[in-house]
Structures are given as C-alpha cells and as structure tokens.
PDB file of N, CA and C in Angstrom:
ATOM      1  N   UNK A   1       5.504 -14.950 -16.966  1.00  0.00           N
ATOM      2  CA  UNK A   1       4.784 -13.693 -16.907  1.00  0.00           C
ATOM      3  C   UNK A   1       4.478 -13.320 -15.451  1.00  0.00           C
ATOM      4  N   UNK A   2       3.995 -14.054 -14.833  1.00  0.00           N
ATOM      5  CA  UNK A   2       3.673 -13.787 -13.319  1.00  0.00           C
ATOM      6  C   UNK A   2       4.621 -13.919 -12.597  1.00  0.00           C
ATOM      7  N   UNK A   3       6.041 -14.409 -12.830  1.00  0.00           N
ATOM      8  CA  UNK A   3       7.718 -14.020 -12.065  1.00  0.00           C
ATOM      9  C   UNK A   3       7.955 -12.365 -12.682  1.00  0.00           C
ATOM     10  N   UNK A   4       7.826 -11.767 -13.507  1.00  0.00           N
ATOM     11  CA  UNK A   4       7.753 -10.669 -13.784  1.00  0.00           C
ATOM     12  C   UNK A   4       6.488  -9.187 -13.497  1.00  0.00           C
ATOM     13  N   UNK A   5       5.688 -10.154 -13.519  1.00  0.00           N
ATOM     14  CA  UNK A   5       4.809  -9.057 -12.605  1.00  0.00           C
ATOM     15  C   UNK A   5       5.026  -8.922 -11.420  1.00  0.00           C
ATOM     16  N   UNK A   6       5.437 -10.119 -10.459  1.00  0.00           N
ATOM     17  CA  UNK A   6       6.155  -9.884  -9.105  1.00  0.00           C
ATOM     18  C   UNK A   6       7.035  -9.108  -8.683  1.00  0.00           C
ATOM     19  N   UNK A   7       8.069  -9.089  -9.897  1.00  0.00           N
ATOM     20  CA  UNK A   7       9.287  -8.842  -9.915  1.00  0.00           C
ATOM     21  C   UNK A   7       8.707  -7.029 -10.084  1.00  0.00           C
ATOM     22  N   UNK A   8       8.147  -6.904 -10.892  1.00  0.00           N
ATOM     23  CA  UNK A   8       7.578  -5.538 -11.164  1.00  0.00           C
ATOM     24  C   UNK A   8       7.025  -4.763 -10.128  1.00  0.00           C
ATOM     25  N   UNK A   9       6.555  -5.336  -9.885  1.00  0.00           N
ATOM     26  CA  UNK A   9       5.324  -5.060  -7.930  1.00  0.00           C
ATOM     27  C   UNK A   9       6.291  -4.903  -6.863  1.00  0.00           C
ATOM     28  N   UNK A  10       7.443  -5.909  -6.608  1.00  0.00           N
ATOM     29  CA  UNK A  10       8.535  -5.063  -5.485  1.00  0.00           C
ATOM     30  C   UNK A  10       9.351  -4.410  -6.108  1.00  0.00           C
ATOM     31  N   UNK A  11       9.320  -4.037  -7.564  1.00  0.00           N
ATOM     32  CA  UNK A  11      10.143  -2.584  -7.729  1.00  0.00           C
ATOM     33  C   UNK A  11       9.614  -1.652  -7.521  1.00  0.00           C
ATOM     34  N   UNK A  12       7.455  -1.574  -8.222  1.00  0.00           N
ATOM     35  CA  UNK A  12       7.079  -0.590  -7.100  1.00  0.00           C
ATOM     36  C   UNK A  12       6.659  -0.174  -5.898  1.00  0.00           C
ATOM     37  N   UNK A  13       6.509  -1.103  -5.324  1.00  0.00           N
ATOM     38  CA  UNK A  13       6.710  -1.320  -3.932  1.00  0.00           C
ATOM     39  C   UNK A  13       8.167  -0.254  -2.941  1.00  0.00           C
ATOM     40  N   UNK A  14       9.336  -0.651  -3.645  1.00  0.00           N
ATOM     41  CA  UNK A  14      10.532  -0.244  -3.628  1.00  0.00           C
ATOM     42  C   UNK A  14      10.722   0.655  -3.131  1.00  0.00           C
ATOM     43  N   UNK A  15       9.804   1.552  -4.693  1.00  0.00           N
ATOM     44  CA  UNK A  15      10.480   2.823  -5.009  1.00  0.00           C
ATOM     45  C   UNK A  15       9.391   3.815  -4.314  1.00  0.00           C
ATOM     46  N   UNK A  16       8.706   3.649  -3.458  1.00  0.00           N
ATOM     47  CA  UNK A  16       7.472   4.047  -3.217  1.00  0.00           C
ATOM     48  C   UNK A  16       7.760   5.127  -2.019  1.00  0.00           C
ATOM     49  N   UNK A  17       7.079   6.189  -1.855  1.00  0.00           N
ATOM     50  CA  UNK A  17       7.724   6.867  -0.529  1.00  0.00           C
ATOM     51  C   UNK A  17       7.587   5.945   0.668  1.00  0.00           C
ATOM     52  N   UNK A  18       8.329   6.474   1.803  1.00  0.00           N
ATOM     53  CA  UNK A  18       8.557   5.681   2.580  1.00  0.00           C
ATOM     54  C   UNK A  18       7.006   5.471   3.530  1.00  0.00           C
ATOM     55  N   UNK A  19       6.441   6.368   3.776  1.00  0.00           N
ATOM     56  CA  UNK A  19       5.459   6.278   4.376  1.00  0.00           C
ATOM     57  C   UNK A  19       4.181   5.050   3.773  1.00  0.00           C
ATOM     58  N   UNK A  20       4.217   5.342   2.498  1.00  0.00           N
ATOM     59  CA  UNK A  20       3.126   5.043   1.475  1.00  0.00           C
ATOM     60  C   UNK A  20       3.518   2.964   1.250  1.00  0.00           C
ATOM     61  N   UNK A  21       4.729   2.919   1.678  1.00  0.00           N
ATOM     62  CA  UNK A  21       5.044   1.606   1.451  1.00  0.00           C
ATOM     63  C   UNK A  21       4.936   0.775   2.965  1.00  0.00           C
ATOM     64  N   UNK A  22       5.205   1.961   3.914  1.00  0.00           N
ATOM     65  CA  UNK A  22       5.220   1.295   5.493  1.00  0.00           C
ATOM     66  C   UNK A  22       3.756   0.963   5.655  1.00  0.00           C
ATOM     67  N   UNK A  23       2.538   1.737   5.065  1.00  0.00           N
ATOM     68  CA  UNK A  23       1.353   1.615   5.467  1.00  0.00           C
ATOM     69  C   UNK A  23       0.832   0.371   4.735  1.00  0.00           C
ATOM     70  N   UNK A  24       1.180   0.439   3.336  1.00  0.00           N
ATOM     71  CA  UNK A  24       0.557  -0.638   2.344  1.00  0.00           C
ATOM     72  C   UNK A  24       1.005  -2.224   2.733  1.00  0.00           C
ATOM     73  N   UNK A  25       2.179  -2.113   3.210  1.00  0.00           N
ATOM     74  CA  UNK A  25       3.062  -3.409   3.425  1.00  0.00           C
ATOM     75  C   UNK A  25       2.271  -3.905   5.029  1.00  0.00           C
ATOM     76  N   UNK A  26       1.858  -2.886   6.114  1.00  0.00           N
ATOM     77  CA  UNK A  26       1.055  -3.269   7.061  1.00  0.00           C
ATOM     78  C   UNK A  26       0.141  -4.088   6.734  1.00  0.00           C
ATOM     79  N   UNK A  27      -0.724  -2.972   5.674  1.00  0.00           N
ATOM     80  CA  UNK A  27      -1.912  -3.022   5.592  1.00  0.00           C
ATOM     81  C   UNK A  27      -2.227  -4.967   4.690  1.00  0.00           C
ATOM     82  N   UNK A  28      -1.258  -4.877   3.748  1.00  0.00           N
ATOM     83  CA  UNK A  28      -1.703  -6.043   2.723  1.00  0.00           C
ATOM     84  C   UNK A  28      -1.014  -7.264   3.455  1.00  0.00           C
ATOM     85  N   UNK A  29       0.617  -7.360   3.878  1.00  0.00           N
ATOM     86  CA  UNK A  29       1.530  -8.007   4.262  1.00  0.00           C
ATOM     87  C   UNK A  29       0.703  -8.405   5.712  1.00  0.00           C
ATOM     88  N   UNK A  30       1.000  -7.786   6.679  1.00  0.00           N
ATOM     89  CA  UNK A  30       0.930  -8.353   8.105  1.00  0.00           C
ATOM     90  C   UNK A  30      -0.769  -8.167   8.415  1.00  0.00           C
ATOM     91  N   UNK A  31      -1.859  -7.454   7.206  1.00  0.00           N
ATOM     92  CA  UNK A  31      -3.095  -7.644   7.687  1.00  0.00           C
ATOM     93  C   UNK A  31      -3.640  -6.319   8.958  1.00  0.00           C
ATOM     94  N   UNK A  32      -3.120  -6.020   9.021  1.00  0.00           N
ATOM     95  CA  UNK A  32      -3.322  -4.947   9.935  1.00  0.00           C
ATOM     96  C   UNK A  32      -4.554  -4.043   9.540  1.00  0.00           C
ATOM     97  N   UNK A  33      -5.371  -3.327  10.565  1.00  0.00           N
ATOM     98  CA  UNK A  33      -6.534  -2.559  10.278  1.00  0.00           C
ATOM     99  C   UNK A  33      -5.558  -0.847   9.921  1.00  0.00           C
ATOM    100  N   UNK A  34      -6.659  -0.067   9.460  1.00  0.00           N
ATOM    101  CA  UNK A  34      -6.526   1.167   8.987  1.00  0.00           C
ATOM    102  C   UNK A  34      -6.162   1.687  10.781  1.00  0.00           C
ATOM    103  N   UNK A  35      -6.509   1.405  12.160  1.00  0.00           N
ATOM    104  CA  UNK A  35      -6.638   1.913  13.539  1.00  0.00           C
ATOM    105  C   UNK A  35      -5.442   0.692  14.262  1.00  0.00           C
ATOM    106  N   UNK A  36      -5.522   0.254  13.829  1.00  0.00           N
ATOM    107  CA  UNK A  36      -3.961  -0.506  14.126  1.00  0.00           C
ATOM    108  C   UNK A  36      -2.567  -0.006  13.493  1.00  0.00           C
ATOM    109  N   UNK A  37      -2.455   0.080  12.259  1.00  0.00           N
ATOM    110  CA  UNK A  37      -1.782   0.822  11.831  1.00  0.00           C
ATOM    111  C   UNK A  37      -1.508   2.299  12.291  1.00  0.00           C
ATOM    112  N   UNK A  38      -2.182   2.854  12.192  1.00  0.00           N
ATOM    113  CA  UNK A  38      -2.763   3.985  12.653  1.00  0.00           C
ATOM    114  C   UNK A  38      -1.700   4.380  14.549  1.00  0.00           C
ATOM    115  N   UNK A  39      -2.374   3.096  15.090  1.00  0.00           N
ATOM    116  CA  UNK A  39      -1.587   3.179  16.742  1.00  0.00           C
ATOM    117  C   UNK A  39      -0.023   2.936  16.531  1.00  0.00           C
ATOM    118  N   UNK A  40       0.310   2.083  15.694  1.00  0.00           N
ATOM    119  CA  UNK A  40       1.596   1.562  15.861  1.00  0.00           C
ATOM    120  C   UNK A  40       2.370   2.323  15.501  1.00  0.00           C
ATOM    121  N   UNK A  41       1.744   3.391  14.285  1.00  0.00           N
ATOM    122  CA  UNK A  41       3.239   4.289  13.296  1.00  0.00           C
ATOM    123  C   UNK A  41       2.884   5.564  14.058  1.00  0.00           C
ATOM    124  N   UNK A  42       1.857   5.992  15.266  1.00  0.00           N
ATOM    125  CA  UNK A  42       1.560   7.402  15.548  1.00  0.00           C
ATOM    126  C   UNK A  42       0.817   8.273  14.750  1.00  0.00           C
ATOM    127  N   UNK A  43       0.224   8.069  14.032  1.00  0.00           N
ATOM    128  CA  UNK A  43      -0.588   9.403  13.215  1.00  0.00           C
ATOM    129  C   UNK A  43      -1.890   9.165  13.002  1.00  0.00           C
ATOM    130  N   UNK A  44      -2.737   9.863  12.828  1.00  0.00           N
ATOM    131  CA  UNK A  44      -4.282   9.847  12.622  1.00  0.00           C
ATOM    132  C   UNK A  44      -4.689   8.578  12.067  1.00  0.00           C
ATOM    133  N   UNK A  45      -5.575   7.729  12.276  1.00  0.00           N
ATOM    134  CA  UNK A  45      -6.477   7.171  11.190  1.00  0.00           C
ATOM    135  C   UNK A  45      -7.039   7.161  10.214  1.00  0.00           C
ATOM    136  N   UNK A  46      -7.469   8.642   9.901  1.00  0.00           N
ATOM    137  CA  UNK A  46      -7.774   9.181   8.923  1.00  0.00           C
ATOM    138  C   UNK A  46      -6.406   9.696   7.853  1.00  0.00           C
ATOM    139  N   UNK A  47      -5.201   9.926   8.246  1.00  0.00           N
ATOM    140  CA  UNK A  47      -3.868   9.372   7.630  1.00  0.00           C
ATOM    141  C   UNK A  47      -3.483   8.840   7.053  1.00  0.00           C
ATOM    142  N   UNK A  48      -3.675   7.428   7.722  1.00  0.00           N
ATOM    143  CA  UNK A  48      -3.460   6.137   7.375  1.00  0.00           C
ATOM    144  C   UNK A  48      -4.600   5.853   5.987  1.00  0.00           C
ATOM    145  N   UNK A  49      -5.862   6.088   5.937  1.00  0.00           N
ATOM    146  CA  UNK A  49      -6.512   5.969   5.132  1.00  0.00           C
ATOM    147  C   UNK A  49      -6.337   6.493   3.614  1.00  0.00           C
ATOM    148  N   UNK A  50      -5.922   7.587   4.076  1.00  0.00           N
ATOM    149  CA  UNK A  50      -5.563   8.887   2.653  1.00  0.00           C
ATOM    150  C   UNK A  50      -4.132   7.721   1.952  1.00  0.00           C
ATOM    151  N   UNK A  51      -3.119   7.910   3.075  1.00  0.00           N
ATOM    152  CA  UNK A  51      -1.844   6.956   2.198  1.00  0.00           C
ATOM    153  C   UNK A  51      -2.558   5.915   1.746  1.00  0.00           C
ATOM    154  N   UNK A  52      -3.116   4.893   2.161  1.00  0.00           N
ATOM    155  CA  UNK A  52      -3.735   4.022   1.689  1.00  0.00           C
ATOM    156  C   UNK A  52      -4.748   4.049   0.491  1.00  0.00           C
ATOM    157  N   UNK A  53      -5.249   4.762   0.520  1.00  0.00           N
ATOM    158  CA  UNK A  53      -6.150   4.459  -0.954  1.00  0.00           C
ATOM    159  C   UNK A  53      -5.177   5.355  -2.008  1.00  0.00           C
ATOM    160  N   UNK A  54      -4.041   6.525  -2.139  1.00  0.00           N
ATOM    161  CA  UNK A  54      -2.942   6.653  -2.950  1.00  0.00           C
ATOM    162  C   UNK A  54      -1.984   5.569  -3.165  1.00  0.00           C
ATOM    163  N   UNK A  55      -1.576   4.640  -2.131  1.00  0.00           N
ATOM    164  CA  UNK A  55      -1.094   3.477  -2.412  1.00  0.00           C
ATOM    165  C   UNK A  55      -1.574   2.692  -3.447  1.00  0.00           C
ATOM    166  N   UNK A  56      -2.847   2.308  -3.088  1.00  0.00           N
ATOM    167  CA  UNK A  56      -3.778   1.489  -3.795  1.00  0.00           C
ATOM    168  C   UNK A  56      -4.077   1.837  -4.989  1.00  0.00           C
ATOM    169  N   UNK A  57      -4.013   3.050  -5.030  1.00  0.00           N
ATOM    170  CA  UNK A  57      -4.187   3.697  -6.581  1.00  0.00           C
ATOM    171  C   UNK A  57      -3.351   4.186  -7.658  1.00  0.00           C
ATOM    172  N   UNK A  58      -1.981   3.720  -7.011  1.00  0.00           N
ATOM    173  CA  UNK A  58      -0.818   4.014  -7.591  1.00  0.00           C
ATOM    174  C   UNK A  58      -1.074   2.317  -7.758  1.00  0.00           C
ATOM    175  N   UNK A  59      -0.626   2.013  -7.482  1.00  0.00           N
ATOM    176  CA  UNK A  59      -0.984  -0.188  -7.818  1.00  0.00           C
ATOM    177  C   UNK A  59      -1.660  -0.584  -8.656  1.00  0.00           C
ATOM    178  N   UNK A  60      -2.591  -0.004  -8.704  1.00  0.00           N
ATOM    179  CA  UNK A  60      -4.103  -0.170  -9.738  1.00  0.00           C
ATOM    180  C   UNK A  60      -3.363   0.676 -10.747  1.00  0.00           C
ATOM    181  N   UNK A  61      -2.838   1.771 -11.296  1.00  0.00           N
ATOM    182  CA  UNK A  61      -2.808   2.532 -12.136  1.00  0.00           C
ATOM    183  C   UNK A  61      -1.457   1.414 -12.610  1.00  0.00           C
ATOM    184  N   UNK A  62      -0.528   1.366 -12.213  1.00  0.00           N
ATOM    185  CA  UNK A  62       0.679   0.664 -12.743  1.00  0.00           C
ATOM    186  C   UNK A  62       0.256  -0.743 -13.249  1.00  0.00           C
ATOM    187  N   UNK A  63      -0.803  -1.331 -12.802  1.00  0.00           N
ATOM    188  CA  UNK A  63      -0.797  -3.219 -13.090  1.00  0.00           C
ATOM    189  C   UNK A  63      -2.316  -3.109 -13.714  1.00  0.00           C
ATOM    190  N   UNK A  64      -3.030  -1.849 -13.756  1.00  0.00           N
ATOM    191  CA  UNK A  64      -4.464  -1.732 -14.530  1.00  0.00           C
ATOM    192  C   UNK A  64      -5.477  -2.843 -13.746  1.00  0.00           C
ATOM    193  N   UNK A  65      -5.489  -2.624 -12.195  1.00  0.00           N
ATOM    194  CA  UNK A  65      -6.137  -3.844 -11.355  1.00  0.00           C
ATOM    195  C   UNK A  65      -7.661  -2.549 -11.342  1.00  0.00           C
ATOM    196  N   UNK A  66      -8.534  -3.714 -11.567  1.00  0.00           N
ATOM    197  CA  UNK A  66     -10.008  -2.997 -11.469  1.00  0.00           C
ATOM    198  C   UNK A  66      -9.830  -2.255  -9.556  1.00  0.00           C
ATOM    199  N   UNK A  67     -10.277  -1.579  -9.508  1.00  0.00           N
ATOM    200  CA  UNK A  67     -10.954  -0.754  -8.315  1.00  0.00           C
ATOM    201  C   UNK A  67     -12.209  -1.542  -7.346  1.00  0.00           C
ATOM    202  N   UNK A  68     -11.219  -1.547  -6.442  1.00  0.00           N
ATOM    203  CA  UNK A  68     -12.311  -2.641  -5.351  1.00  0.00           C
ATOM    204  C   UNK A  68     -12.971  -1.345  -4.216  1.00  0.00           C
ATOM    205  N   UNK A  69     -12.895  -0.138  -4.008  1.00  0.00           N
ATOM    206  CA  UNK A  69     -13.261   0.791  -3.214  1.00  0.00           C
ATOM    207  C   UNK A  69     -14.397   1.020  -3.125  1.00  0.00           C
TER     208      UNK A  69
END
C-alpha cells in the first residue's frame, strides 16, 4: 500500500505545472525557505507562497492529508 501511494505522489508530482512542482520539490525535497526559493527562481516571495499553499492543497485534496496551515 505505501509502494503505491508513492508511486501515486510522483505521478502527481509529475503531472503538476511546472512552476507548482519546481517550488514544492524546493520547498519539501531540498528544504528551502519560502525567500530562498523565492531568490533562486526570481519572483516575489509572496509568489512563491501562493504556488505553495495550491501545491499543498492539491496534495492534501488527492491523498485526503489533514491541513497543517
């Protein structure tokens, strides 16, 4: 069950726009802040935040993960 939820998570991961997956994969993968991110890809902070909690809420809606916000 949990080789298939994985398996499920980098398909949506995948299929994800490109922006929305570059930020989330920072953000969860390499640990990076919302202002780190933010410097490295060029765009607002406040940017980075918006993709990020649609990321997060596309994740939560697909795997039904409670809301940590």
């Amino acid at each position: 069950m949990a080789q298939r939820k994985a398996q499920t998570l980098a398909e949506l991961i995948d299929s994800l726009p490109e922006e929305e997956r570059i930020v989330l994969l920072l953000y969860f993968a390499k640990n990076l802040s919302v202002a780190d991110i933010a410097a490295k890809i060029g765009v607002p902070e406040r940017s980075v935040a918006v993709v990020l909690a649609s990321g997060r809420a596309r994740l939560r809606s697909t795997f039904d993960f409670p809301s940590h916000d």
